[in-house]
PDB file of N, CA and C in Angstrom:
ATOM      1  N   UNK A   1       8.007  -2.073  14.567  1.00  0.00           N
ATOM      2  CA  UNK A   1       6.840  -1.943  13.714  1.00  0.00           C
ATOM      3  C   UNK A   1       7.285  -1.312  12.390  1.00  0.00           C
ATOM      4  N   UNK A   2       6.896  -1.458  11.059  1.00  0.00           N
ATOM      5  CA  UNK A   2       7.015  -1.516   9.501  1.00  0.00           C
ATOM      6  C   UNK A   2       5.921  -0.946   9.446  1.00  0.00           C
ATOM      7  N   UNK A   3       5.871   0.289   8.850  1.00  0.00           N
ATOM      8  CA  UNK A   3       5.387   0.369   7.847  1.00  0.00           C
ATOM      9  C   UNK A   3       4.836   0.985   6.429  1.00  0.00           C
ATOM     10  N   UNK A   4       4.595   0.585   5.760  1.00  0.00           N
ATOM     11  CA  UNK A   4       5.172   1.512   4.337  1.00  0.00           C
ATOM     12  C   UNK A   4       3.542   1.610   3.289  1.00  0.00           C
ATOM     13  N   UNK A   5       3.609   2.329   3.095  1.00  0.00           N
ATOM     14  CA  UNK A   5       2.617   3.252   1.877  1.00  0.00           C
ATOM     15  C   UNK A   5       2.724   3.103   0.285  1.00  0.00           C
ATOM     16  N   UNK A   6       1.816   2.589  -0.453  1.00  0.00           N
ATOM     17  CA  UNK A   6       1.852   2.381  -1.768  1.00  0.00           C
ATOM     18  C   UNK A   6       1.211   3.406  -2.143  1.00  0.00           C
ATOM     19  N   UNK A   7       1.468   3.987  -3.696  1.00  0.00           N
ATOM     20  CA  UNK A   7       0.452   4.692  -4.233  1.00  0.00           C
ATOM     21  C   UNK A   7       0.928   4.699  -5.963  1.00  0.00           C
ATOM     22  N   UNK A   8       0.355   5.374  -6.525  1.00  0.00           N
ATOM     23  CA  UNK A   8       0.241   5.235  -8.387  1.00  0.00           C
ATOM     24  C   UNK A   8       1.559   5.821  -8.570  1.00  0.00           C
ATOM     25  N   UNK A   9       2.317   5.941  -9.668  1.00  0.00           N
ATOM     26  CA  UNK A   9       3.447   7.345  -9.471  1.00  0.00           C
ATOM     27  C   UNK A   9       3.118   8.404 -10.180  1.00  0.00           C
ATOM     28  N   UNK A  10       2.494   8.424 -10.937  1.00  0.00           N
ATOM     29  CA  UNK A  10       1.676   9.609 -11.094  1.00  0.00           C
ATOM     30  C   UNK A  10       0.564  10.567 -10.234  1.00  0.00           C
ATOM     31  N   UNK A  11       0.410   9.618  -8.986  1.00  0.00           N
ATOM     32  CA  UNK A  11      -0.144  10.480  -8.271  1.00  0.00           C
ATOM     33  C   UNK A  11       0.762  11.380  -7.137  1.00  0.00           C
ATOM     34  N   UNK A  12       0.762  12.812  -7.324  1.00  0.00           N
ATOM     35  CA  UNK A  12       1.436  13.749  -7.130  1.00  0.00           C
ATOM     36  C   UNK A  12       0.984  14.351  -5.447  1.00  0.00           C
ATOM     37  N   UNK A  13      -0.035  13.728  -5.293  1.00  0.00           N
ATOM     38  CA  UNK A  13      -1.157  14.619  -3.780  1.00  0.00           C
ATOM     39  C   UNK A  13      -0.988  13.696  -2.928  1.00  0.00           C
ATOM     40  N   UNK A  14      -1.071  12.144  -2.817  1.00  0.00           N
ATOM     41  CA  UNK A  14      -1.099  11.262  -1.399  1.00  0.00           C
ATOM     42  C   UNK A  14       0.022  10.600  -0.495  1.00  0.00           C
ATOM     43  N   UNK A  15       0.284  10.602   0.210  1.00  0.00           N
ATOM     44  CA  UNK A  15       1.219  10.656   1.099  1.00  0.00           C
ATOM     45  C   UNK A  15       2.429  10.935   1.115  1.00  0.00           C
ATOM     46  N   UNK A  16       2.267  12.614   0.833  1.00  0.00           N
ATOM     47  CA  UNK A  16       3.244  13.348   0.691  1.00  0.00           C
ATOM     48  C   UNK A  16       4.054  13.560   2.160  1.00  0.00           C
ATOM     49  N   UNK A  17       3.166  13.723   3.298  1.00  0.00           N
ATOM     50  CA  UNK A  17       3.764  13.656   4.852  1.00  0.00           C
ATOM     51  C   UNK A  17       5.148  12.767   4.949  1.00  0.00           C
ATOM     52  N   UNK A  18       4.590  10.959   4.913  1.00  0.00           N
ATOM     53  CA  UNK A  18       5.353  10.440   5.025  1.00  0.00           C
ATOM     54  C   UNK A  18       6.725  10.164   4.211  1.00  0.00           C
ATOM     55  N   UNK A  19       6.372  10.698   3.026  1.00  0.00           N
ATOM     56  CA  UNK A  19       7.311  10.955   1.790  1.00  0.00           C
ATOM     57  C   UNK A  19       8.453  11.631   2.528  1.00  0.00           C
ATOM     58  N   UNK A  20       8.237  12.755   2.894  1.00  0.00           N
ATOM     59  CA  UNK A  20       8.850  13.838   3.083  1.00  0.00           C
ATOM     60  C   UNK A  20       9.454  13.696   4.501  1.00  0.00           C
ATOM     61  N   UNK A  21       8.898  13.038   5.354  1.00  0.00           N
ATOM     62  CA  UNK A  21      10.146  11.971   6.836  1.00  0.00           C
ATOM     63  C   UNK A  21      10.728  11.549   6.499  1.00  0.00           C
ATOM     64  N   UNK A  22      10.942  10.719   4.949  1.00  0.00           N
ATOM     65  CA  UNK A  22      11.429   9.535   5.068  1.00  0.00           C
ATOM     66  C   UNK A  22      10.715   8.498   5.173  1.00  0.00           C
ATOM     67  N   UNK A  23       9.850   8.035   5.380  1.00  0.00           N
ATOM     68  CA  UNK A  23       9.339   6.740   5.580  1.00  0.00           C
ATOM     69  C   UNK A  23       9.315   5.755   4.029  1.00  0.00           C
ATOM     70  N   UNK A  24       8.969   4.997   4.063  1.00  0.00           N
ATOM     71  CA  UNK A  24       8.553   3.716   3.252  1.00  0.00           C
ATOM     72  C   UNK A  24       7.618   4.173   2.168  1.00  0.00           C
ATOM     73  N   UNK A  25       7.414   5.284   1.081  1.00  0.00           N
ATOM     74  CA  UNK A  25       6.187   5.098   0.130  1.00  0.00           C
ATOM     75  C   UNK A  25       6.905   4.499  -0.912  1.00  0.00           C
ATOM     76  N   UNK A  26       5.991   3.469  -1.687  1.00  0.00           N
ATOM     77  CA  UNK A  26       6.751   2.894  -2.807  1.00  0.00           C
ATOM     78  C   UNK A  26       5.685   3.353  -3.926  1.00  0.00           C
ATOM     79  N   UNK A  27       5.524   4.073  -5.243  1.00  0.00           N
ATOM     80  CA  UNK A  27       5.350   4.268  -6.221  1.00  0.00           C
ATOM     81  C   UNK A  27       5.086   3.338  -7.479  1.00  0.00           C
ATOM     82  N   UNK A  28       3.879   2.862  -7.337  1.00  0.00           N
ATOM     83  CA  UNK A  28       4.050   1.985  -8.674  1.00  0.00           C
ATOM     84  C   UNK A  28       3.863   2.307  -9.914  1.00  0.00           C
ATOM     85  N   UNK A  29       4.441   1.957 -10.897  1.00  0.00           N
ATOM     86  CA  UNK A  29       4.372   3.015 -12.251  1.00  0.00           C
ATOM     87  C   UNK A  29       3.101   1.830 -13.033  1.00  0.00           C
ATOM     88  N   UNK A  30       2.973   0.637 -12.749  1.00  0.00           N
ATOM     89  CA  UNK A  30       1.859  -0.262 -13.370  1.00  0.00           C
ATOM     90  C   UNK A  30       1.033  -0.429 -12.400  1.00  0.00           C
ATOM     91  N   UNK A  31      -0.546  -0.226 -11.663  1.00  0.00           N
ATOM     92  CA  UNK A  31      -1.104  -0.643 -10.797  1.00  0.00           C
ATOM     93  C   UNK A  31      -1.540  -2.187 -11.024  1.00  0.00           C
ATOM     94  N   UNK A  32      -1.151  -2.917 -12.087  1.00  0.00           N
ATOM     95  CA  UNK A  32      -1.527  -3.867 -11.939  1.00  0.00           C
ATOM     96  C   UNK A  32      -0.832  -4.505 -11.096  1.00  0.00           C
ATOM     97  N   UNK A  33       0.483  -4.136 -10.691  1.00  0.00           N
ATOM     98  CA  UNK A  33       1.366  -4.456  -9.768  1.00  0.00           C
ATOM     99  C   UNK A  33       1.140  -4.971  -8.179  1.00  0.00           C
ATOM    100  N   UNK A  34       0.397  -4.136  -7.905  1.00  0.00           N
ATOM    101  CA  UNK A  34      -0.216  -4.284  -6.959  1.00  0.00           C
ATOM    102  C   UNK A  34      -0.093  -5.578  -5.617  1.00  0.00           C
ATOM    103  N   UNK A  35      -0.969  -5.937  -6.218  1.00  0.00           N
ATOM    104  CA  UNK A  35      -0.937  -7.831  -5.842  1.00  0.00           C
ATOM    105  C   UNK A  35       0.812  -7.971  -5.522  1.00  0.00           C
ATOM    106  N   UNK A  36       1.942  -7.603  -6.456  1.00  0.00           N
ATOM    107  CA  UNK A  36       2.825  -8.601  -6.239  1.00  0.00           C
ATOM    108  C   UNK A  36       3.822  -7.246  -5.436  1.00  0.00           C
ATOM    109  N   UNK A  37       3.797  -6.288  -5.100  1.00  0.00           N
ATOM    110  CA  UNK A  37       4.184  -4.822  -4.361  1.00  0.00           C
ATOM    111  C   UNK A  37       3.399  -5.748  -2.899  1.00  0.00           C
ATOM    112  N   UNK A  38       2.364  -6.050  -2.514  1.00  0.00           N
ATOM    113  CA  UNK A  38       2.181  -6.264  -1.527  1.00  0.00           C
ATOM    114  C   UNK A  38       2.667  -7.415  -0.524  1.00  0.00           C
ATOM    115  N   UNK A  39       2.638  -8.589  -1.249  1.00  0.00           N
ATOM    116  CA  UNK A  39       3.189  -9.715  -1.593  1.00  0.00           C
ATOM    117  C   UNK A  39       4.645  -9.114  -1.105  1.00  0.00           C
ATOM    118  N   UNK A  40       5.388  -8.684  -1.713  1.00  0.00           N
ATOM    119  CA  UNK A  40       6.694  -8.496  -1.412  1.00  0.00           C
ATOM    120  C   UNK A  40       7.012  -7.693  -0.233  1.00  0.00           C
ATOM    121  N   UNK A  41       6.164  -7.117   0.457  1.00  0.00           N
ATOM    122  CA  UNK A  41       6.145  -6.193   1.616  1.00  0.00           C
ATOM    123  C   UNK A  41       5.637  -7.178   2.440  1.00  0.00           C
ATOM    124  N   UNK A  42       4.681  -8.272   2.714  1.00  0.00           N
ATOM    125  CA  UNK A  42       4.644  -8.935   3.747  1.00  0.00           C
ATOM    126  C   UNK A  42       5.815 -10.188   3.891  1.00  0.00           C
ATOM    127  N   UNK A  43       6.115 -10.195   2.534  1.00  0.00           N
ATOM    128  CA  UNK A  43       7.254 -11.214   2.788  1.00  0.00           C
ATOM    129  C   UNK A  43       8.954 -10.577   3.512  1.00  0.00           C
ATOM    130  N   UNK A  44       8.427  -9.426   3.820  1.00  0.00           N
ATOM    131  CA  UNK A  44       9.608  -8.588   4.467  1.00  0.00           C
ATOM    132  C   UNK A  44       9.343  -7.960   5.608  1.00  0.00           C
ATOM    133  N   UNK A  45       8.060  -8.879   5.684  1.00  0.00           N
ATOM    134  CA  UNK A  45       7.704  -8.479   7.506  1.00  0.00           C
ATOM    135  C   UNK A  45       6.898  -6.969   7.960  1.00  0.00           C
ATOM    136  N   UNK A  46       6.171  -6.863   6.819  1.00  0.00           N
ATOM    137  CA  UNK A  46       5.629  -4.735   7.280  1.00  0.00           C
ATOM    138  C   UNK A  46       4.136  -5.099   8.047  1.00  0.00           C
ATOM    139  N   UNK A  47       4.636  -4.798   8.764  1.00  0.00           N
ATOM    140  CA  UNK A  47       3.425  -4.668  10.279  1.00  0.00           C
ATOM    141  C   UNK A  47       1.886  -4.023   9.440  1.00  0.00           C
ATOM    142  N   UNK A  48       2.165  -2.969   8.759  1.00  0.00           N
ATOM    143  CA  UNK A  48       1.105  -2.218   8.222  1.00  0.00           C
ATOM    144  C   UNK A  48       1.155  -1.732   6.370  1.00  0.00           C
ATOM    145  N   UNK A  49       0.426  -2.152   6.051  1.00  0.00           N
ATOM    146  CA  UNK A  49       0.416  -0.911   4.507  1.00  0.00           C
ATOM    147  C   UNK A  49      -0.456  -0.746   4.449  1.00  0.00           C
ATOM    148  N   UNK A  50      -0.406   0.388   3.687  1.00  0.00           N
ATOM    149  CA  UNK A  50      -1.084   1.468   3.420  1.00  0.00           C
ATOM    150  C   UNK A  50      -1.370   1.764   2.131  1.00  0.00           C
ATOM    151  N   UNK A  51      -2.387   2.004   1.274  1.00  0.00           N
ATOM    152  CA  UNK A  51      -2.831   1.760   0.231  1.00  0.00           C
ATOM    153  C   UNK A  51      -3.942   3.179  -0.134  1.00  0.00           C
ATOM    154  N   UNK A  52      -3.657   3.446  -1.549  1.00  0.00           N
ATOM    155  CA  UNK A  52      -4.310   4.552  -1.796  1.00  0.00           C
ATOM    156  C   UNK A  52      -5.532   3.739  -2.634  1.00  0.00           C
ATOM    157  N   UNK A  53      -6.912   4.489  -2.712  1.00  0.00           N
ATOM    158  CA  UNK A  53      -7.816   3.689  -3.124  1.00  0.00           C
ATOM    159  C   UNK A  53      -7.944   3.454  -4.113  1.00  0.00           C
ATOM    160  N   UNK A  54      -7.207   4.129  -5.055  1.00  0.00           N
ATOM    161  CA  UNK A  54      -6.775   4.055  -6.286  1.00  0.00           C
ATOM    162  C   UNK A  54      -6.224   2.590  -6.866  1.00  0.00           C
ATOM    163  N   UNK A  55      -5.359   2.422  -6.117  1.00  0.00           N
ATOM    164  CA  UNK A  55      -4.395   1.486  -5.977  1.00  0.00           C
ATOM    165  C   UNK A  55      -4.895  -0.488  -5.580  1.00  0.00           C
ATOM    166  N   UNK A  56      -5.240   0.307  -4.593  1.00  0.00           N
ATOM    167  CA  UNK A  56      -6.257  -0.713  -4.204  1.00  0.00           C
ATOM    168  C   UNK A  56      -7.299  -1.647  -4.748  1.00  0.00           C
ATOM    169  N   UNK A  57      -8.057  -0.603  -5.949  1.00  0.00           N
ATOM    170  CA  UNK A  57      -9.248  -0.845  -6.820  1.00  0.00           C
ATOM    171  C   UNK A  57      -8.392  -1.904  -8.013  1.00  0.00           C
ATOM    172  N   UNK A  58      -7.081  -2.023  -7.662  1.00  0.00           N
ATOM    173  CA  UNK A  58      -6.256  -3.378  -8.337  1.00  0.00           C
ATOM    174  C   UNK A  58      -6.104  -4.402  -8.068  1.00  0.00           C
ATOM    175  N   UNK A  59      -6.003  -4.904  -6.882  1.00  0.00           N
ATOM    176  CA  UNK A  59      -5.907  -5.606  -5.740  1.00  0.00           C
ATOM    177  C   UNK A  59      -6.981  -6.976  -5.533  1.00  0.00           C
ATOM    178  N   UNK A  60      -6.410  -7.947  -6.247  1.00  0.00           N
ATOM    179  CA  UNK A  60      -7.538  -8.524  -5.781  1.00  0.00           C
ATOM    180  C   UNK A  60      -6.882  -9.582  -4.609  1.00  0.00           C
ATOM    181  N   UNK A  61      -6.093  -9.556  -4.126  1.00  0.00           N
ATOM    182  CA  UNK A  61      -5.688 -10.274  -2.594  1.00  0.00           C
ATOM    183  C   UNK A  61      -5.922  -9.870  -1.472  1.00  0.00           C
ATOM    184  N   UNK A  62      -6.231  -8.335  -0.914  1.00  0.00           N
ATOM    185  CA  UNK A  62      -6.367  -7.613  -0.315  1.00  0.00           C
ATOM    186  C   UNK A  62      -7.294  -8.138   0.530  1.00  0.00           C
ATOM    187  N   UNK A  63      -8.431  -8.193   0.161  1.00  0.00           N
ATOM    188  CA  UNK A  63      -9.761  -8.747   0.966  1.00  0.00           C
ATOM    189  C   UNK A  63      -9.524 -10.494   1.770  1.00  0.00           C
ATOM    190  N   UNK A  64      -9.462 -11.399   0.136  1.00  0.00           N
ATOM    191  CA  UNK A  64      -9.290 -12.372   0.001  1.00  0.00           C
ATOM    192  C   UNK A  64      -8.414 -13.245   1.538  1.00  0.00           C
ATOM    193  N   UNK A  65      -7.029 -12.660   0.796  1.00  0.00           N
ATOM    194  CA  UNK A  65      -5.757 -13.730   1.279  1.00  0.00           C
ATOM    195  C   UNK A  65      -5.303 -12.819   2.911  1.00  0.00           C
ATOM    196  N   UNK A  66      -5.938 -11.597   2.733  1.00  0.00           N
ATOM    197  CA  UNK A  66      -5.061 -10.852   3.953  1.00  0.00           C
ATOM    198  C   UNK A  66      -6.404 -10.171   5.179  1.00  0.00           C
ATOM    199  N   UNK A  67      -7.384 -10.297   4.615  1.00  0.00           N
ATOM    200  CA  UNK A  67      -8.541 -10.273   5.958  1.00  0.00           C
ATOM    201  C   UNK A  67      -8.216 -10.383   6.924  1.00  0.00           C
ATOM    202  N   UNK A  68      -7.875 -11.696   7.112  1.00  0.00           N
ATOM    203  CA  UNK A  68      -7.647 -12.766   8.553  1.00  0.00           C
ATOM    204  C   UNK A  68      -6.372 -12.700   9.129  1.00  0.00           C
ATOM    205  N   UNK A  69      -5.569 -12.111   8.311  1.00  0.00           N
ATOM    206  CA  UNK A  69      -3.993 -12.291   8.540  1.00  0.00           C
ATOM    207  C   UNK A  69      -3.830 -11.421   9.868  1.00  0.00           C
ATOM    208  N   UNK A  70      -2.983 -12.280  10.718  1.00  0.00           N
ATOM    209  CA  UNK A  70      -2.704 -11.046  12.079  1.00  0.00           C
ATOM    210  C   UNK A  70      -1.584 -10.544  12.038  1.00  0.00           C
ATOM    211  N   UNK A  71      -0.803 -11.429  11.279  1.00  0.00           N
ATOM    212  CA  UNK A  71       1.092 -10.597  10.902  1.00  0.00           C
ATOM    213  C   UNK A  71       0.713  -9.283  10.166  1.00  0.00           C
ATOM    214  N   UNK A  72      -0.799  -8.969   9.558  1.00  0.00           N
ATOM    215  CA  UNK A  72      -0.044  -7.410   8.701  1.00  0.00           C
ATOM    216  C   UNK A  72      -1.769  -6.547   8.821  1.00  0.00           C
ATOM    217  N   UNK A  73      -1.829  -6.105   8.462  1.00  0.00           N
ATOM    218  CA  UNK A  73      -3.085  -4.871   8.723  1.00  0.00           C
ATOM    219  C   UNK A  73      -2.527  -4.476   7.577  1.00  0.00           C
ATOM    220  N   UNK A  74      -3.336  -4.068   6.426  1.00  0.00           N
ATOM    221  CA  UNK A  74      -3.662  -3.343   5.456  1.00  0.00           C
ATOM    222  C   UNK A  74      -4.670  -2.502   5.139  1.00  0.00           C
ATOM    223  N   UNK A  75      -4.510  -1.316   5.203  1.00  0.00           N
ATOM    224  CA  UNK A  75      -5.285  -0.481   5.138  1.00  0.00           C
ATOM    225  C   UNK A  75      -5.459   0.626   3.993  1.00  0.00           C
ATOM    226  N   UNK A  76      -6.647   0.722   3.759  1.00  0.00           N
ATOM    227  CA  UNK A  76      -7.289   1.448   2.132  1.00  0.00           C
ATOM    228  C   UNK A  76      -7.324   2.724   2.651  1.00  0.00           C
ATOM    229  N   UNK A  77      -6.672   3.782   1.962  1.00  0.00           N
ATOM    230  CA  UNK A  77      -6.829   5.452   2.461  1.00  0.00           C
ATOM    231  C   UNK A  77      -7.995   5.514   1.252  1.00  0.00           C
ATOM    232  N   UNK A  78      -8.532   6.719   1.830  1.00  0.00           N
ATOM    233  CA  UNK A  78      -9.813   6.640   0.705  1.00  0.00           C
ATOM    234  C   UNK A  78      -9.333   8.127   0.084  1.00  0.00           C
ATOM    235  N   UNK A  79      -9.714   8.861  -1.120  1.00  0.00           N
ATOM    236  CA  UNK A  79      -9.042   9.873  -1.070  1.00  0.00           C
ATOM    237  C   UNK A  79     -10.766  11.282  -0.499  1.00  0.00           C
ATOM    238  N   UNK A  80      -9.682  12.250  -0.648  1.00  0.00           N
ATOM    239  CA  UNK A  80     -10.174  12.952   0.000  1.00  0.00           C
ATOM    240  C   UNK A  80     -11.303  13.671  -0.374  1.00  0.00           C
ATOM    241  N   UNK A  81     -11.557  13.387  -1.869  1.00  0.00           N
ATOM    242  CA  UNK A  81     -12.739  14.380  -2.957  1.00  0.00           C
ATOM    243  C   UNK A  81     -13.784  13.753  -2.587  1.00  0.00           C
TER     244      UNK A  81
END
């Protein structure tokens, strides 16, 4: 099982846990990115991502192209305020 965590790179507060194991967070410095950061993570097989809502609010494949999909679960962290 894969799986890895997107978030803004300026954001300094969200998934600092997995940061700090080691795991998979990737940092995008353009959120328009988005779309093609995800895109490139299912084409490498990640069971799960993880998405800050921030991030997300970029996204317009998310709903669309990956709803139905059973190869990946994507999931929106909402933040915490």
């Amino acid at each position: 099982m894969k799986m890895s965590w997107i978030k803004y790179a300026k954001d300094d507060e969200s998934f600092k846990v997995p940061e700090r194991l080691g795991f998979d967070v990737f940092k995008l410095a353009e959120p328009e990115d988005t779309d093609a950061k995800i895109e490139e993570l299912v084409q490498k097989r990640y069971d799960f991502i993880i998405l800050t809502d921030q991030i997300a609010g970029f996204s317009e494949d998310i709903i669309k192209k990956y709803n139905n999909d059973r190869n990946v679960s994507i999931i929106i962290a909402r933040n915490k305020e």
